[in-house]
Protein backbone atom coordinates (compact mmCIF):
# COMPACT_ATOMS: atom_id res chain seq x y z
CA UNK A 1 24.76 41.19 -52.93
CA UNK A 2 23.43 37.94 -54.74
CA UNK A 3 19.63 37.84 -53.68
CA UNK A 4 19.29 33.97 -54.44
CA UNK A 5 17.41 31.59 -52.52
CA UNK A 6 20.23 30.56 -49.85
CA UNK A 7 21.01 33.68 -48.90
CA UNK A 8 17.38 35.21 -48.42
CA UNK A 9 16.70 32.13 -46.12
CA UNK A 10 19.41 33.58 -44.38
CA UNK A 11 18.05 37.13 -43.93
CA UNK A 12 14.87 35.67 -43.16
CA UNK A 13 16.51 33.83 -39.98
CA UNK A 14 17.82 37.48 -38.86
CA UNK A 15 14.11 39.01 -39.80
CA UNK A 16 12.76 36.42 -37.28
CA UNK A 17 14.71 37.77 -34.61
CA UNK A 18 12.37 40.29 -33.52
CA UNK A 19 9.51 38.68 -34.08
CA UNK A 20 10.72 35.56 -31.86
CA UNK A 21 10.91 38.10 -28.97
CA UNK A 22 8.03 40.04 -29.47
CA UNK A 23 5.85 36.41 -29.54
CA UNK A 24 8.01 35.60 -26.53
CA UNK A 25 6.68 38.56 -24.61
CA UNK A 26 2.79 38.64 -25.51
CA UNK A 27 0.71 37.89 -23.19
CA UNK A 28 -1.52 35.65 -24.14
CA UNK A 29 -1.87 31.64 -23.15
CA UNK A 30 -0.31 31.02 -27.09
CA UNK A 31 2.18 33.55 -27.28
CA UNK A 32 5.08 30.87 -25.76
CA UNK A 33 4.53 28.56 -28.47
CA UNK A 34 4.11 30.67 -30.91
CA UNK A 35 7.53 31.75 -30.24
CA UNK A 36 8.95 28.84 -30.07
CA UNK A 37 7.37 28.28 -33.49
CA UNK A 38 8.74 31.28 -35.17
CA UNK A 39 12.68 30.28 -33.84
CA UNK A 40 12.01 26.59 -34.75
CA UNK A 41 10.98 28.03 -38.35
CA UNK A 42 13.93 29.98 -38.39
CA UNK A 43 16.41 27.31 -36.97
CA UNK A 44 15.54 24.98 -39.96
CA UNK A 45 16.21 27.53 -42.78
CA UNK A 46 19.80 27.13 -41.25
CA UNK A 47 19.88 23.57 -42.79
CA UNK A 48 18.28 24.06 -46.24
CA UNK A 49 20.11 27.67 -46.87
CA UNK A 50 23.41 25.54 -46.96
CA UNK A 51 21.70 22.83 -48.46
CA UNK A 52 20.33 24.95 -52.10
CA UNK A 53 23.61 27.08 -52.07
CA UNK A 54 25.48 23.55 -52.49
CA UNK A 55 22.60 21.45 -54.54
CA UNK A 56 22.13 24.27 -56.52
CA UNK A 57 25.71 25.54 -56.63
CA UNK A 58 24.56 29.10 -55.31
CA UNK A 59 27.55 29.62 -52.80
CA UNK A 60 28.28 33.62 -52.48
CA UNK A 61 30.89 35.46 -50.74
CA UNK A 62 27.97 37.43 -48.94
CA UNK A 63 26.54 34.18 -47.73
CA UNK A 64 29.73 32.37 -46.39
CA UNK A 65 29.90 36.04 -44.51
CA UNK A 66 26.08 36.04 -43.11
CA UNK A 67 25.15 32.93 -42.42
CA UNK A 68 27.62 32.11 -39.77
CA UNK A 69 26.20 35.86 -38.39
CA UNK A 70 22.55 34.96 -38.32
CA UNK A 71 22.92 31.71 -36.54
CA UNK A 72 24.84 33.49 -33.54
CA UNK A 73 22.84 36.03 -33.43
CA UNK A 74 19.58 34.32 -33.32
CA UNK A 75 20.88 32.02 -30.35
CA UNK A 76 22.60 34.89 -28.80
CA UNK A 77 19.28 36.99 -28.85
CA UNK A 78 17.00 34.38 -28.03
CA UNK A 79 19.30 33.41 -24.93
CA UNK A 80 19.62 37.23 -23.63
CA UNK A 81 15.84 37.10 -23.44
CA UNK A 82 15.92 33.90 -21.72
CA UNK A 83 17.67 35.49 -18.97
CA UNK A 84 15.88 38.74 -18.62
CA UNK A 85 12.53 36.90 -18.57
CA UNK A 86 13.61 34.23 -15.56
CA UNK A 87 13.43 30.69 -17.03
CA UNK A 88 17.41 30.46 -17.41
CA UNK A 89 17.96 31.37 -14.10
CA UNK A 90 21.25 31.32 -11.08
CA UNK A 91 23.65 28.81 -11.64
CA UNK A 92 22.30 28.35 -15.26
CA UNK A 93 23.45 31.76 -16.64
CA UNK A 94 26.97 30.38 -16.63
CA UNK A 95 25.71 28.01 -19.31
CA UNK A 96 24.51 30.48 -21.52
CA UNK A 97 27.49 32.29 -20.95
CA UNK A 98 29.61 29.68 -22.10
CA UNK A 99 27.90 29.40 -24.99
CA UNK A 100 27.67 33.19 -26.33
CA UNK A 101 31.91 33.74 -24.98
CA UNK A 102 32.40 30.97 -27.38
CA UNK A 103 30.84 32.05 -30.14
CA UNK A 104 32.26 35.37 -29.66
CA UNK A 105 35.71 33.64 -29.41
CA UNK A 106 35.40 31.83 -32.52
CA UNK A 107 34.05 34.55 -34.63
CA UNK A 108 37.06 36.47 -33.99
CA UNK A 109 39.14 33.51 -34.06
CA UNK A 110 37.36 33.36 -38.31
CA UNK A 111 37.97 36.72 -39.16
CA UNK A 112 41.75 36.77 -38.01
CA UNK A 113 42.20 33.51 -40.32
CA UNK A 114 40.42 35.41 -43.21
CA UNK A 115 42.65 37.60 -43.46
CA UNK A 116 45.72 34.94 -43.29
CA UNK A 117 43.10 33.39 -45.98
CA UNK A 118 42.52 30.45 -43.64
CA UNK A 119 40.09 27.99 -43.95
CA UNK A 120 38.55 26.85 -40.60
CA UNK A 121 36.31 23.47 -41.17
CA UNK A 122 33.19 22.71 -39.32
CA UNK A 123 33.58 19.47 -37.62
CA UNK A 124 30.72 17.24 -36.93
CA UNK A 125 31.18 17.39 -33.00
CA UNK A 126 30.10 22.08 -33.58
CA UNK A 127 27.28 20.58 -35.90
CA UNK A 128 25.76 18.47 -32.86
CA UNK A 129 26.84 21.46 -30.70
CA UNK A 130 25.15 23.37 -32.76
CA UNK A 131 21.53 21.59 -33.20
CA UNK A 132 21.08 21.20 -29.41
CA UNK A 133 21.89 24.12 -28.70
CA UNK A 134 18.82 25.13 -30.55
CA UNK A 135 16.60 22.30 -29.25
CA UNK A 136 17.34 23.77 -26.15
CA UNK A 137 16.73 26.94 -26.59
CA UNK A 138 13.38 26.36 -28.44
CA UNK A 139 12.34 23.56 -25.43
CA UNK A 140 13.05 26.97 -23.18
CA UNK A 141 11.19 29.07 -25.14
CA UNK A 142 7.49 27.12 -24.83
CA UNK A 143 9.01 26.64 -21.25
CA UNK A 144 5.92 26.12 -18.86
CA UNK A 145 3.28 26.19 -21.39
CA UNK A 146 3.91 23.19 -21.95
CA UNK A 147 4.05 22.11 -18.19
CA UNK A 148 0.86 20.00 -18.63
CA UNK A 149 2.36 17.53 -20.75
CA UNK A 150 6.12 17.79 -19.66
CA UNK A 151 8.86 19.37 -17.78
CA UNK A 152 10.01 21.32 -20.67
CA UNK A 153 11.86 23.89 -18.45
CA UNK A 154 14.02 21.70 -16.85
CA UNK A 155 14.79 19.54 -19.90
CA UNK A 156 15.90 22.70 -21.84
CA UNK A 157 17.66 23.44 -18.72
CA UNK A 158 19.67 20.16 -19.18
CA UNK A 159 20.44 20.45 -23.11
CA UNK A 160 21.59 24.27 -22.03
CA UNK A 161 24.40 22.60 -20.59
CA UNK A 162 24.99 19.88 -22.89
CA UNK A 163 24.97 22.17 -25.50
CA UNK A 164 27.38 24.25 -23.14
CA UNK A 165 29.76 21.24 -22.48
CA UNK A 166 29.88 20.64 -26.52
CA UNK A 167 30.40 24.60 -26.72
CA UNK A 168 33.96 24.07 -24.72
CA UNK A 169 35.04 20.93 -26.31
CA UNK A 170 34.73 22.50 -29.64
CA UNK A 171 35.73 26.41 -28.89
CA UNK A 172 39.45 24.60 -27.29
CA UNK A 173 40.13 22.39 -30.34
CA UNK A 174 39.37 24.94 -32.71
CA UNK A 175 41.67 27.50 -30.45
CA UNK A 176 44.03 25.17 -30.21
CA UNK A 177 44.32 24.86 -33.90
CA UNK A 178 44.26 28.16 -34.80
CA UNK A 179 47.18 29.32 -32.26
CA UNK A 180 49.58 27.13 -34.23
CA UNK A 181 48.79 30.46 -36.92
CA UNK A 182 49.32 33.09 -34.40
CA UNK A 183 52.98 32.03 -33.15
CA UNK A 184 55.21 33.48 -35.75
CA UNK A 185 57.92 31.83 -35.18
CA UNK A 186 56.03 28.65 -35.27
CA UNK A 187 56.71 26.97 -38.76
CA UNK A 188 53.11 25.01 -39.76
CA UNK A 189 53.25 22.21 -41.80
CA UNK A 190 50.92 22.42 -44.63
CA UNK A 191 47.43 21.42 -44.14
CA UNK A 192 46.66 17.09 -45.44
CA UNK A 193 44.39 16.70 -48.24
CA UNK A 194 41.88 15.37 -46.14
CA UNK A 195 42.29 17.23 -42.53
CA UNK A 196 40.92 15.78 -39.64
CA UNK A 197 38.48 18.09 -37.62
CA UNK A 198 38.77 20.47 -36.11
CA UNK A 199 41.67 21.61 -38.98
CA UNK A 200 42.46 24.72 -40.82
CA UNK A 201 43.67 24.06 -44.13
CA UNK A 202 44.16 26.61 -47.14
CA UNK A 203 41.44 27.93 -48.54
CA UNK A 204 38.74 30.88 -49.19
CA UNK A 205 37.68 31.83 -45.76
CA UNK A 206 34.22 30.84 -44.38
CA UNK A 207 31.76 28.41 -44.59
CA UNK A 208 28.19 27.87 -45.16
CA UNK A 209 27.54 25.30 -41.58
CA UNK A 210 27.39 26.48 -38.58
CA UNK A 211 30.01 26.14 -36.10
């Protein structure tokens, strides 16, 4: 396992995990934001971890494999406490459901086109998907701490389901472009130079973006 810089922003997104929930639980007046903080912190490294490993030409089997792991998991955990806890509440748990079936879907959706040696592309649409999705969740997080200066309950509330509405749109078309690969008696033309997204074209499986 290559410990370069990319991939140890990586583990330091999963290491902040824990540490986003335990903030998230304190009781004390700063313990909200502090939270919110911590996954903030942690969201960002997302950007520059696939940033260095292509500036700096550090790209690593282990990372294409983790980083797509860390960012779900980070969501999925900080969402889970969300629930317990009461500010994503009734109708809104659909939302986050949405959101962690379709992440679910799409990692298994990855690892059966691995091992066809499948490349599935990022497209821009899972990249906004995938930054409001974590403004919301970090706007939920600080939740009504921040209640003196703004609703920032309900406007997480209403990225939730953005994010969730961005969450189908993306999970279908990259479903629907991976089922041409499960039909075996479907012959599939061979992937365009320059795909459009959502595409699979042939390739070394994985990627260093989120999806």
């Amino acid at each position: 396992m290559p410990f370069n810089l990319p991939n140890l922003l990586t583990l330091s997104r999963i290491a902040a995990i824990p540490l986003v929930i335990a903030a998230f639980w304190l009781d004390k007046p700063w313990s909200q934001w502090l939270a919110m903080a911590l996954f903030v912190a942690a969201s960002i490294t997302d950007w520059f971890d696939g940033y260095f490993a292509r500036r700096y030409r550090m790209i690593s089997r282990f990372g294409r494999f983790l980083d797509p792991i860390a960012d779900k998991l980070l969501v999925a955990g900080a969402l889970v406490m969300l629930v317990a806890d009461g500010p994503i509440l009734g109708v809104h748990v659909i939302a986050a459901l949405v959101i962690l079936f379709r992440e679910i879907l799409v990692s298994g959706l990855r690892e059966f086109l691995a091992e066809l040696r499948i490349n599935m592309p990022v497209s821009s649409l899972a990249k906004w998907k995938t930054g409001i999705q974590m403004t919301a969740v970090g706007v939920l997080l600080v939740g009504d701490a921040a209640s003196r200066w703004l609703p920032a309950t309900d406007i997480g509330l209403v990225l939730l389901w953005v994010a969730a509405l961005l969450t189908v749109i993306t999970g279908y078309d990259y479903l629907r472009a991976g089922l041409a690969h499960m039909d075996e008696s479907a012959v599939v033309p061979p992937a365009r130079e320059e795909p459009r997204e959502p595409s699979l074209a042939p390739g070394p499986a994985g990627a260093r973006d989120a999806a």
